[in-house]
C-alpha atoms as a PDB file:
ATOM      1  CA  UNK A   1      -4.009 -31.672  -3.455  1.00  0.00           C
ATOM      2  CA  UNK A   2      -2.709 -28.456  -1.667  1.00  0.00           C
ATOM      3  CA  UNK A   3      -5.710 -26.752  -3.538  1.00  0.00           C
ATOM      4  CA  UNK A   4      -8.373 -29.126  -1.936  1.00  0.00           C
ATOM      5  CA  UNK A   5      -6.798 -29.177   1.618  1.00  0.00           C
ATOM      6  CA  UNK A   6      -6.953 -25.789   1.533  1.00  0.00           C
ATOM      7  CA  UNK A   7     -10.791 -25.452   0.259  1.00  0.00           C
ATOM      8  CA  UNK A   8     -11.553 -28.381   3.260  1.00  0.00           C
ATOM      9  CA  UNK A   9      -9.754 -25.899   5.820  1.00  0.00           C
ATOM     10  CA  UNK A  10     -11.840 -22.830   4.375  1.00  0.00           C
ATOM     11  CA  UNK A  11     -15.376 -24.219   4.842  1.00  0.00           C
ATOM     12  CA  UNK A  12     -14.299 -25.868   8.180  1.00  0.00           C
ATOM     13  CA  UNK A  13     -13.532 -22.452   9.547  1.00  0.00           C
ATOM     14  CA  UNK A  14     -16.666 -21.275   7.850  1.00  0.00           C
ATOM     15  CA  UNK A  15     -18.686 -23.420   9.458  1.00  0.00           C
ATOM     16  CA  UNK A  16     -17.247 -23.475  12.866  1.00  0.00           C
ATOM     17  CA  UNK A  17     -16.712 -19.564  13.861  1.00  0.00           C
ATOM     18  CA  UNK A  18     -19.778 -16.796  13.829  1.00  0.00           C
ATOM     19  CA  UNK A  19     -18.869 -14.434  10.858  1.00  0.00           C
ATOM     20  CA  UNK A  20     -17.289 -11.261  11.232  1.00  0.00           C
ATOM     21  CA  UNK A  21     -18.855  -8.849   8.639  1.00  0.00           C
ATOM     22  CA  UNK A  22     -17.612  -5.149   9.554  1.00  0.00           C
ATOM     23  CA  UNK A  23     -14.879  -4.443  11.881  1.00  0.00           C
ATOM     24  CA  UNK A  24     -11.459  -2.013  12.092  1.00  0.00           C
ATOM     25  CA  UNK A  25      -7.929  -3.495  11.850  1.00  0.00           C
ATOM     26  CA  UNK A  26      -4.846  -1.211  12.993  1.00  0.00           C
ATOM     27  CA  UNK A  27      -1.667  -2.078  10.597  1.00  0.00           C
ATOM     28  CA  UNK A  28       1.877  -1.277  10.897  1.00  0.00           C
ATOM     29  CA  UNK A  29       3.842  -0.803   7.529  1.00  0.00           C
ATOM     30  CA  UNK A  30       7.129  -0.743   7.918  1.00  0.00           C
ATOM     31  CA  UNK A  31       8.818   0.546   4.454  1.00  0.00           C
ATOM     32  CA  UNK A  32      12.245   0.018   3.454  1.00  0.00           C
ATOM     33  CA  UNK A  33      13.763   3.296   1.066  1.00  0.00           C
ATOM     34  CA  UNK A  34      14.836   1.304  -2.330  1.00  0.00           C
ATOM     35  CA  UNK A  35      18.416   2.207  -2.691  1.00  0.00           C
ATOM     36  CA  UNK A  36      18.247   0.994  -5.884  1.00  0.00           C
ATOM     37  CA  UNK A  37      16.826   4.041  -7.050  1.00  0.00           C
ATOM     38  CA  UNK A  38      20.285   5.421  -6.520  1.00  0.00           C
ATOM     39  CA  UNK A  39      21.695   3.140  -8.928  1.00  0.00           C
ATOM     40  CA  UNK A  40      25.613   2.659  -8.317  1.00  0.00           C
ATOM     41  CA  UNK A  41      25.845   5.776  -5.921  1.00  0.00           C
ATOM     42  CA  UNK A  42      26.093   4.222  -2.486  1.00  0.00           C
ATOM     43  CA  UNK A  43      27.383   7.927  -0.821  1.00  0.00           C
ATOM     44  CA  UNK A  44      23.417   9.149  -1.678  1.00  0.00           C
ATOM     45  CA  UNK A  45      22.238   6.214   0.090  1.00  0.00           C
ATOM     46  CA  UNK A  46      24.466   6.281   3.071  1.00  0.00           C
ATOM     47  CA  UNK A  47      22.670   9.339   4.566  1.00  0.00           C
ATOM     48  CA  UNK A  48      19.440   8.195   4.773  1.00  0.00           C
ATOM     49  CA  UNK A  49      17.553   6.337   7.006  1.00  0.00           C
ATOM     50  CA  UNK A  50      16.909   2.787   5.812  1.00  0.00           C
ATOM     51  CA  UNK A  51      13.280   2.569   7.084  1.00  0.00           C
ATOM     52  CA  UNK A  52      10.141   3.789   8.651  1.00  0.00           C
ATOM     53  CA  UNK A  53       7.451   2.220  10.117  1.00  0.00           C
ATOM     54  CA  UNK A  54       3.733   3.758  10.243  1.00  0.00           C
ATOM     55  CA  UNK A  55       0.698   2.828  11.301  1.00  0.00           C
ATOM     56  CA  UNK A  56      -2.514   2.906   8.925  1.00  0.00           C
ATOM     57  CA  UNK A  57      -6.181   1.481   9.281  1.00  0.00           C
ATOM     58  CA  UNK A  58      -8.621  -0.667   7.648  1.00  0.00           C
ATOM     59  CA  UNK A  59     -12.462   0.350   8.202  1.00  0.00           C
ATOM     60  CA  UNK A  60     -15.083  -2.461   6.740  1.00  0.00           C
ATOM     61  CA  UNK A  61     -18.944  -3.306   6.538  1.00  0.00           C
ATOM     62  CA  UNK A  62     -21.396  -3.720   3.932  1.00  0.00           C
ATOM     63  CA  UNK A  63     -18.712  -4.875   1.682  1.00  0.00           C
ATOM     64  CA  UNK A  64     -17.214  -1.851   1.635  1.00  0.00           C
ATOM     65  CA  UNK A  65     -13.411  -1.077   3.069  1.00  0.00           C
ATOM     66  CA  UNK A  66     -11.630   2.895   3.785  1.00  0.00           C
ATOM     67  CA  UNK A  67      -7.728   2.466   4.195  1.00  0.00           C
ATOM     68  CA  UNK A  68      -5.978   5.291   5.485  1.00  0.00           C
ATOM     69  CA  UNK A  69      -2.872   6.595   7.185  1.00  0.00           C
ATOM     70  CA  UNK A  70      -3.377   6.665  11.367  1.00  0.00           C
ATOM     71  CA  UNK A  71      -1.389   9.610  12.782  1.00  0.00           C
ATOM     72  CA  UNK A  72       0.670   8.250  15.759  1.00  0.00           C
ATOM     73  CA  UNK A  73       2.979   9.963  18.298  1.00  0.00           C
ATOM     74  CA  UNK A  74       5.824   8.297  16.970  1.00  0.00           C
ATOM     75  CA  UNK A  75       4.987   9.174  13.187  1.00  0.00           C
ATOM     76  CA  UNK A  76       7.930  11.792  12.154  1.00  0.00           C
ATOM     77  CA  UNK A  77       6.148  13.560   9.221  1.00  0.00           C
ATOM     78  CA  UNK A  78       4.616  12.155   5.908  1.00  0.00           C
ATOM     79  CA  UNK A  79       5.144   8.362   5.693  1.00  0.00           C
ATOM     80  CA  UNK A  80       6.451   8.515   2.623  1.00  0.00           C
ATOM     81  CA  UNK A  81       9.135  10.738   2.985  1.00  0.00           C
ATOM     82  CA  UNK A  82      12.730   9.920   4.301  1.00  0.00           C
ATOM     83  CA  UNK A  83      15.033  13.140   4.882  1.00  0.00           C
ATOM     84  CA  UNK A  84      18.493  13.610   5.570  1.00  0.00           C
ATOM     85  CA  UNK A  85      21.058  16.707   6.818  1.00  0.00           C
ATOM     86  CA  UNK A  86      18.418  18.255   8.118  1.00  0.00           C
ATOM     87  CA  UNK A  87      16.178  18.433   5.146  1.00  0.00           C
ATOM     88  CA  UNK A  88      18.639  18.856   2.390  1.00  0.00           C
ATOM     89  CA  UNK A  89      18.056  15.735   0.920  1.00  0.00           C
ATOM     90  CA  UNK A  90      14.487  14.407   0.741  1.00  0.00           C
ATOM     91  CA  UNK A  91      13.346  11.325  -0.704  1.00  0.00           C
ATOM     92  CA  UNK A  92       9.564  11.133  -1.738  1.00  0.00           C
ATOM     93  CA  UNK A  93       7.843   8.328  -2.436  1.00  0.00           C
ATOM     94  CA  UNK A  94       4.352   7.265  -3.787  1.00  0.00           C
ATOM     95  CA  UNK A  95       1.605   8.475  -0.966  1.00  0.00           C
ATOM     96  CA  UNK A  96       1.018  11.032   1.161  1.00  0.00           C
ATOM     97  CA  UNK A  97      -0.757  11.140   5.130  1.00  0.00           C
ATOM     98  CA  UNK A  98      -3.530  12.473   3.400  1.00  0.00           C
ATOM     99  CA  UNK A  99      -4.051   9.362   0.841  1.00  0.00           C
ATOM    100  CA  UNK A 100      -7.358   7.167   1.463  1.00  0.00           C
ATOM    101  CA  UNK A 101      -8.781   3.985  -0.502  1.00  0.00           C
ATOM    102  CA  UNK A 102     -12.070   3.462  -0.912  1.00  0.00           C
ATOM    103  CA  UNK A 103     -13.269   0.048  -2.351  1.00  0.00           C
ATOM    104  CA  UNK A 104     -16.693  -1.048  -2.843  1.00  0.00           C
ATOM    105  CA  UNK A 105     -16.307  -4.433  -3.241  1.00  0.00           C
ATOM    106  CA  UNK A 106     -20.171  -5.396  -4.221  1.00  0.00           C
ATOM    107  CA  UNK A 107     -19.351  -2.881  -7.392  1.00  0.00           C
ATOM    108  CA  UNK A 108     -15.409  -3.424  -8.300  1.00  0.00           C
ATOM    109  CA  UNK A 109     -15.225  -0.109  -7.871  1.00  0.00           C
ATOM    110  CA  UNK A 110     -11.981   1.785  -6.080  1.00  0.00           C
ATOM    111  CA  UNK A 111     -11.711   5.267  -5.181  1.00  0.00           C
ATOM    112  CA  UNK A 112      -8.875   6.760  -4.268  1.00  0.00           C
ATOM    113  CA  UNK A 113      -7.920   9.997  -2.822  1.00  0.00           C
ATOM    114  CA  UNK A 114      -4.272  11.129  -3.823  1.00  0.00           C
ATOM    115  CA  UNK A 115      -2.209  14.573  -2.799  1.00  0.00           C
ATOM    116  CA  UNK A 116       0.628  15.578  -4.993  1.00  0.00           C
ATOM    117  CA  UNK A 117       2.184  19.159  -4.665  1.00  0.00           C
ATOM    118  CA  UNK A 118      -0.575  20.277  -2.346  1.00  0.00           C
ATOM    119  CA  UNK A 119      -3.192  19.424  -5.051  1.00  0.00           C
ATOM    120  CA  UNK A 120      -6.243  16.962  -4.669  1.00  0.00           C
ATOM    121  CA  UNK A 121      -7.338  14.088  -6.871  1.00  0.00           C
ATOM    122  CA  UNK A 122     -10.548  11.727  -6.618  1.00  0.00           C
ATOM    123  CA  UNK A 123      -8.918   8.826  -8.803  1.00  0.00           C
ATOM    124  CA  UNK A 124     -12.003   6.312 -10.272  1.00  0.00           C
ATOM    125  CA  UNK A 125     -10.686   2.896 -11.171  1.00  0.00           C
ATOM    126  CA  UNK A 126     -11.678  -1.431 -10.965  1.00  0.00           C
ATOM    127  CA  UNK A 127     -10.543  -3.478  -8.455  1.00  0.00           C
ATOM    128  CA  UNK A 128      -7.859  -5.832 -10.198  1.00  0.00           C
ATOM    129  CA  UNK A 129      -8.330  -9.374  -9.657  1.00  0.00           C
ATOM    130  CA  UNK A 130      -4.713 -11.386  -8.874  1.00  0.00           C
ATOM    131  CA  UNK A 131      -3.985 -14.653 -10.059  1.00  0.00           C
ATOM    132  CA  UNK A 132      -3.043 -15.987  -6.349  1.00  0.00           C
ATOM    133  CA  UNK A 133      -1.325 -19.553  -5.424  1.00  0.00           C
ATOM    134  CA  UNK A 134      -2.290 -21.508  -2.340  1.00  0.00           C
ATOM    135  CA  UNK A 135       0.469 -23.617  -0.774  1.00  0.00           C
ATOM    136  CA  UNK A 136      -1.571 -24.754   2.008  1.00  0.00           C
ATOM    137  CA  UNK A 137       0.640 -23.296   4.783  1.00  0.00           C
ATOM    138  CA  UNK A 138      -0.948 -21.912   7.968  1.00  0.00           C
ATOM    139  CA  UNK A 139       0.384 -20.284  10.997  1.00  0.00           C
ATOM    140  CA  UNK A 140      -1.461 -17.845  13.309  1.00  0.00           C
ATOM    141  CA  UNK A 141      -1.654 -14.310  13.871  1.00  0.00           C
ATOM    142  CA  UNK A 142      -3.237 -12.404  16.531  1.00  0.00           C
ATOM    143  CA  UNK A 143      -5.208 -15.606  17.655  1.00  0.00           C
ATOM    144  CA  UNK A 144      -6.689 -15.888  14.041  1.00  0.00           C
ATOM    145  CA  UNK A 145      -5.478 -19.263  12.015  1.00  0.00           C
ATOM    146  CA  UNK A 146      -4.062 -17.796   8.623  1.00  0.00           C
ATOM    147  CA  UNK A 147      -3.246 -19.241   5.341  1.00  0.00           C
ATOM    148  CA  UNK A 148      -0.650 -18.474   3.149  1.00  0.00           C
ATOM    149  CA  UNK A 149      -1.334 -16.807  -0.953  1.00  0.00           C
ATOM    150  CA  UNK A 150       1.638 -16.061  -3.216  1.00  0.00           C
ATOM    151  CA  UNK A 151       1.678 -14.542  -6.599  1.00  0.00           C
ATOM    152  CA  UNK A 152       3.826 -12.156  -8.737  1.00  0.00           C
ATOM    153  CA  UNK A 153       2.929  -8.317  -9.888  1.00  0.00           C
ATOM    154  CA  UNK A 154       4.729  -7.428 -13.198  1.00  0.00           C
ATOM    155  CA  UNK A 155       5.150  -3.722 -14.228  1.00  0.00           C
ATOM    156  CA  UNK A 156       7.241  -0.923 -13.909  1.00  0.00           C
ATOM    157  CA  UNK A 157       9.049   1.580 -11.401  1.00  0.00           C
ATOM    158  CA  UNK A 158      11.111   4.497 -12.023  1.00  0.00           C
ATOM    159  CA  UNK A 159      14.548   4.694 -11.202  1.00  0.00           C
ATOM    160  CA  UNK A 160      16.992   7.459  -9.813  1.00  0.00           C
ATOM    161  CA  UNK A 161      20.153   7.574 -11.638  1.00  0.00           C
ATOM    162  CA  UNK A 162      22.506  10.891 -11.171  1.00  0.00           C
ATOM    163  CA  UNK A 163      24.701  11.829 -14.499  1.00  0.00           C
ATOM    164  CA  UNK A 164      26.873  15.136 -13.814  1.00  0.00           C
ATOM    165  CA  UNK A 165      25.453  16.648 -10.957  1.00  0.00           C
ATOM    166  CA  UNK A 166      22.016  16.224 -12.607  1.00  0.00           C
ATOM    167  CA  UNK A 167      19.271  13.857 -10.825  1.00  0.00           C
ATOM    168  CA  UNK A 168      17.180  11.799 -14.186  1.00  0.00           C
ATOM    169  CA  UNK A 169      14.633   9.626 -13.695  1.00  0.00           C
ATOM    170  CA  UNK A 170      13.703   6.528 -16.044  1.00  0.00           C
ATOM    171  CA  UNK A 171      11.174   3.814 -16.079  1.00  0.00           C
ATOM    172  CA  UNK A 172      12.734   0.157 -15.649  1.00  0.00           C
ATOM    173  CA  UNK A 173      10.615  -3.093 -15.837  1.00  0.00           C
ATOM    174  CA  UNK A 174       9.426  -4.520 -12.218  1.00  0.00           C
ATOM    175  CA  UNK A 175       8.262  -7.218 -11.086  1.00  0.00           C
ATOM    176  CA  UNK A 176       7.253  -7.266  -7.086  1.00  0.00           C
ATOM    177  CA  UNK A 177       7.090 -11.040  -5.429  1.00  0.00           C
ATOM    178  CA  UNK A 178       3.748 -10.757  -2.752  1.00  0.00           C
ATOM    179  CA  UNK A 179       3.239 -13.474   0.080  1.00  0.00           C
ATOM    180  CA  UNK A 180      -0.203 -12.644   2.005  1.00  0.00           C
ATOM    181  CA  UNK A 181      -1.437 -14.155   5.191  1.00  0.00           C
ATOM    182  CA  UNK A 182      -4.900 -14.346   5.239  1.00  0.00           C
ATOM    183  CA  UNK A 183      -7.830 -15.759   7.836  1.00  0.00           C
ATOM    184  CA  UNK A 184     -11.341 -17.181   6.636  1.00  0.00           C
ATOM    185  CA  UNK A 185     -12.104 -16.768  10.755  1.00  0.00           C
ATOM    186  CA  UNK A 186     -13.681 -13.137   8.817  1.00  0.00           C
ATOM    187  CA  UNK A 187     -14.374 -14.231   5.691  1.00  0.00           C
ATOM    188  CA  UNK A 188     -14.097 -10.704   4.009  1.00  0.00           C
ATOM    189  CA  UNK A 189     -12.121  -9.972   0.998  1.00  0.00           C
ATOM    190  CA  UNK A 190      -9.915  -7.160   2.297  1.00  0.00           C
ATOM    191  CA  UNK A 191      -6.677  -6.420   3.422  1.00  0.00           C
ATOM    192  CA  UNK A 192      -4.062  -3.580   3.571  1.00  0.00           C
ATOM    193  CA  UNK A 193      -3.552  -0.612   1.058  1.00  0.00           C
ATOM    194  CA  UNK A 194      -4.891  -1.592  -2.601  1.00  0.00           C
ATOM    195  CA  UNK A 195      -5.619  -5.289  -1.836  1.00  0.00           C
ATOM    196  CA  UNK A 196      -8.878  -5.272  -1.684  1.00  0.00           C
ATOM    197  CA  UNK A 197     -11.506  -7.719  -2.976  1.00  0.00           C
ATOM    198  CA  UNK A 198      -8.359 -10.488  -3.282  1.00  0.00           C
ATOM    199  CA  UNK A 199      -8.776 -13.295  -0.673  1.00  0.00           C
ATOM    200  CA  UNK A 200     -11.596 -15.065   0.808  1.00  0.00           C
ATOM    201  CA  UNK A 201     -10.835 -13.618   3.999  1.00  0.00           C
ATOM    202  CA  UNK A 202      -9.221 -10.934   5.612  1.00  0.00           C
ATOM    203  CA  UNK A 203      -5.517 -10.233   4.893  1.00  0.00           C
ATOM    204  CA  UNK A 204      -3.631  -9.796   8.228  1.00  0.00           C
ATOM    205  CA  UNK A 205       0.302  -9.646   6.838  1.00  0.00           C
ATOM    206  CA  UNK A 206       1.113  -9.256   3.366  1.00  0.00           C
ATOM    207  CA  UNK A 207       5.221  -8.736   2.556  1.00  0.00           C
ATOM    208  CA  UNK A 208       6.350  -6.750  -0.906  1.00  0.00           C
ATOM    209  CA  UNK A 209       9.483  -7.981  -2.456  1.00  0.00           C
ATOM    210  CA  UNK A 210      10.908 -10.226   0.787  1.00  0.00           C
ATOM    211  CA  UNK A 211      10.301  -7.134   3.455  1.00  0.00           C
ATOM    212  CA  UNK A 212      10.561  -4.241   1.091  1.00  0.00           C
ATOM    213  CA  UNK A 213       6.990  -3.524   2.106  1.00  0.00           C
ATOM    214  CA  UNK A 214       5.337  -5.357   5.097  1.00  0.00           C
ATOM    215  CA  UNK A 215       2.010  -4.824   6.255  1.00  0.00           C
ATOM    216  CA  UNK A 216       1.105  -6.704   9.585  1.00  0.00           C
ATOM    217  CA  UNK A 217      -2.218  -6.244  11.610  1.00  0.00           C
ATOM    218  CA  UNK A 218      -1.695  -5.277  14.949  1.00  0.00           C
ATOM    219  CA  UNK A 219      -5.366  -5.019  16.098  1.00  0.00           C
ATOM    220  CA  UNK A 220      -8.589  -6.635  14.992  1.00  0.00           C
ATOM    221  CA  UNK A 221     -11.928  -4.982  16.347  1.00  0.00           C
ATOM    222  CA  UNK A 222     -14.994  -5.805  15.606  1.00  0.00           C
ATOM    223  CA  UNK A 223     -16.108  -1.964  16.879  1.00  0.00           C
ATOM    224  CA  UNK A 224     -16.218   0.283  14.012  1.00  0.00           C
ATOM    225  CA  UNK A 225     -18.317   3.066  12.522  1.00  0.00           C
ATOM    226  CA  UNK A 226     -19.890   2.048   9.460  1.00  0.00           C
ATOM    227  CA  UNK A 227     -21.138   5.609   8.134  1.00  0.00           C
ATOM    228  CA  UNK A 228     -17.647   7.002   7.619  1.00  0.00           C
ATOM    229  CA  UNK A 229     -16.732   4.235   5.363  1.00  0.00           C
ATOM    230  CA  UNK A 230     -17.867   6.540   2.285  1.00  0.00           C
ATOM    231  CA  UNK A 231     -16.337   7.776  -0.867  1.00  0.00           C
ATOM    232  CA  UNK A 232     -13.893  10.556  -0.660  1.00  0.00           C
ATOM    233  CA  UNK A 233     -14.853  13.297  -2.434  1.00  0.00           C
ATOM    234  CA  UNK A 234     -12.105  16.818  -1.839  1.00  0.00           C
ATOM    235  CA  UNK A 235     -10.471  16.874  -5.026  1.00  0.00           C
ATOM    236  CA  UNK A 236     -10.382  16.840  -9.109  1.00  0.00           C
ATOM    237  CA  UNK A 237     -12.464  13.774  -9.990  1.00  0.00           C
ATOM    238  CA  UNK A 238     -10.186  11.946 -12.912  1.00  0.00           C
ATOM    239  CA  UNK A 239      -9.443   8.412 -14.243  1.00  0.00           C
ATOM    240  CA  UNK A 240      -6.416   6.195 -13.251  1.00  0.00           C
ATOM    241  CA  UNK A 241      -5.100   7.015 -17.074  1.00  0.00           C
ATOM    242  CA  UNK A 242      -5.620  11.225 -16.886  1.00  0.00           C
ATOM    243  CA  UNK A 243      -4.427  11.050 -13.008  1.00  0.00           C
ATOM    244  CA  UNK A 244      -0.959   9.048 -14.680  1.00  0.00           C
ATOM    245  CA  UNK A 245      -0.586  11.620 -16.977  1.00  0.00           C
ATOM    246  CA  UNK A 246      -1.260  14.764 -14.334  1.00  0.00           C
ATOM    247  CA  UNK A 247       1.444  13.006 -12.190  1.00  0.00           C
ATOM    248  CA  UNK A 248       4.035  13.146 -15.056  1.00  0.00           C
ATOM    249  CA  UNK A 249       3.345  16.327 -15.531  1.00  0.00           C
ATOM    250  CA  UNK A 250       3.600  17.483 -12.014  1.00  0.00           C
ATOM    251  CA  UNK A 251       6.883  15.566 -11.289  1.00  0.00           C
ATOM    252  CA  UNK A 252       8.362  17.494 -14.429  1.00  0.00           C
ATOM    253  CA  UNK A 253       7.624  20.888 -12.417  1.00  0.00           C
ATOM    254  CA  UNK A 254       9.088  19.677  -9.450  1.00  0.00           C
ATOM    255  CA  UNK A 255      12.436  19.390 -11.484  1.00  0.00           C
ATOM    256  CA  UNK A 256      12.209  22.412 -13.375  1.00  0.00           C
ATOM    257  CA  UNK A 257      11.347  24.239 -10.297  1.00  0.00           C
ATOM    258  CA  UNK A 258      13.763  22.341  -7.572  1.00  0.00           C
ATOM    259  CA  UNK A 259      15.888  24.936  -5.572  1.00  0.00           C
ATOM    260  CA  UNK A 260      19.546  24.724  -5.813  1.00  0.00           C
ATOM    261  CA  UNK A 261      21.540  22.879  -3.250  1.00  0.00           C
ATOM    262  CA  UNK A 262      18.834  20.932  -2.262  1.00  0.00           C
ATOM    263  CA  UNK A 263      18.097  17.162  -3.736  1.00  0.00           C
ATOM    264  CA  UNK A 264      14.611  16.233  -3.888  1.00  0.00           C
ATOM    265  CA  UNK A 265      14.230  12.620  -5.109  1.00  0.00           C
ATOM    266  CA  UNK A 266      10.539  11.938  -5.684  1.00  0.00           C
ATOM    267  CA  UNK A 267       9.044   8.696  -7.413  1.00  0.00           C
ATOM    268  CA  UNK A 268       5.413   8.414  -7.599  1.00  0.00           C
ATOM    269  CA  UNK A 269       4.387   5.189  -9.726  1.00  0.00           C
END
């Protein structure tokens, strides 16, 4: 029943509202630092910050969407990084300012850039489909009626665990709860970061893990320049699978090489 109310609500709005098809949305992702990756040491995470917000944007047109980081005033830095006693301890996560997503969504085809250690990758890979649940719920959201999708991501994440002085890293099964907030007023499947080609309309808030990771849109334009949403192309073209295994294989140089009396905590699943 929620299912059909839901379907009734989508071609209502389809019908009554002139369709969107390219436009620019301004985000702001505010990111919690998973203390968990600490494991029992609670001293570790009592010097950092607890989180960040940035602001990133969504280009789209021609069924085509660019995500990428928006440099703002306010913006201390990469927005993946949280540091503490004056750099001494830095905690990197996955991402970098430089990251972009490119998703054609005509194709199922994603493209992303990636930066690790100063070094460039063009990463080829399909858009994943998600299994997503309607409830039927609605609120709104910058003047746009949106309806609520939930569904469940199950895979892995590597944790931080210290053992004599020594930082180790291991990978723990994950699974990450998603609620999105979507509007059919633009009927486009895209949204924030990798959730593209999802949702039969736009994605406006989308919360990781109960506010772990929320997305919300804080400006919908229908102004945009079509032309630079285009493939990035500055770095080593490789797959998902060989860009996995570069990663590893960086991230094992970064400990070898890691100067003494200074922690440097990097995940990068």
């Amino acid at each position: 029943m929620k299912r059909i109310v839901l379907l009734l609500a989508v071609l209502c709005s389809l019908l009554g509202y002139s369709q969107m098809k390219e436009g620019r949305v301004v985000y702001e992702r505010t990111l919690q630092l998973p203390t968990r990756i600490f494991g029992d040491n609670p001293e570790i995470a009592a010097q950092l910050p607890k989180a960040r917000t940035d602001q990133y944007e969504l280009l789209f047109g021609n069924n085509q969407s660019l995500w990428q980081y928006l440099p703002d005033a306010n913006s201390e830095g990469d927005p993946n990084t949280f540091t503490a006693n004056g750099g001494a301890m830095v905690i990197r996560l996955a991402g970098g300012s430089n990251d972009i997503t490119y998703c054609n969504l005509d194709k199922g085809t994603r493209v992303e850039q990636r930066e690790i250690a100063d070094r460039n990758y063009v990463v080829t890979d399909s858009i994943g489909k998600i299994d997503w649940k309607f409830s039927g719920e609605s609120k709104t959201i910058l003047n746009y009626k949106v309806f609520k999708a939930t569904t469940q991501r199950i895979g892995s994440r590597m944790q931080m665990t210290m053992e004599n002085g020594e930082m180790k890293r291991e990978q723990v099964p994950d699974t990450v709860s998603i609620v999105a907030w979507f509007t059919t007023d633009i009927p486009i499947a895209v949204g924030p970061a990798t959730y593209q080609g999802q949702l039969p309309g736009l994605i406006l808030e989308l919360d990781e893990n109960n506010g772990r990771t929320v997305f919300r849109a804080v400006e919908v334009s229908p102004k945009v320049s079509v032309s630079k949403i285009k493939e990035p192309k500055d770095g080593k073209k490789i797959t998902a699978a060989e860009f996995d295994k570069e990663r590893d294989k960086i991230m094992e140089e970064m400990r070898r090489n890691s100067p003494n009396g200074q922690m440097r905590i990097r995940t990068m699943n």
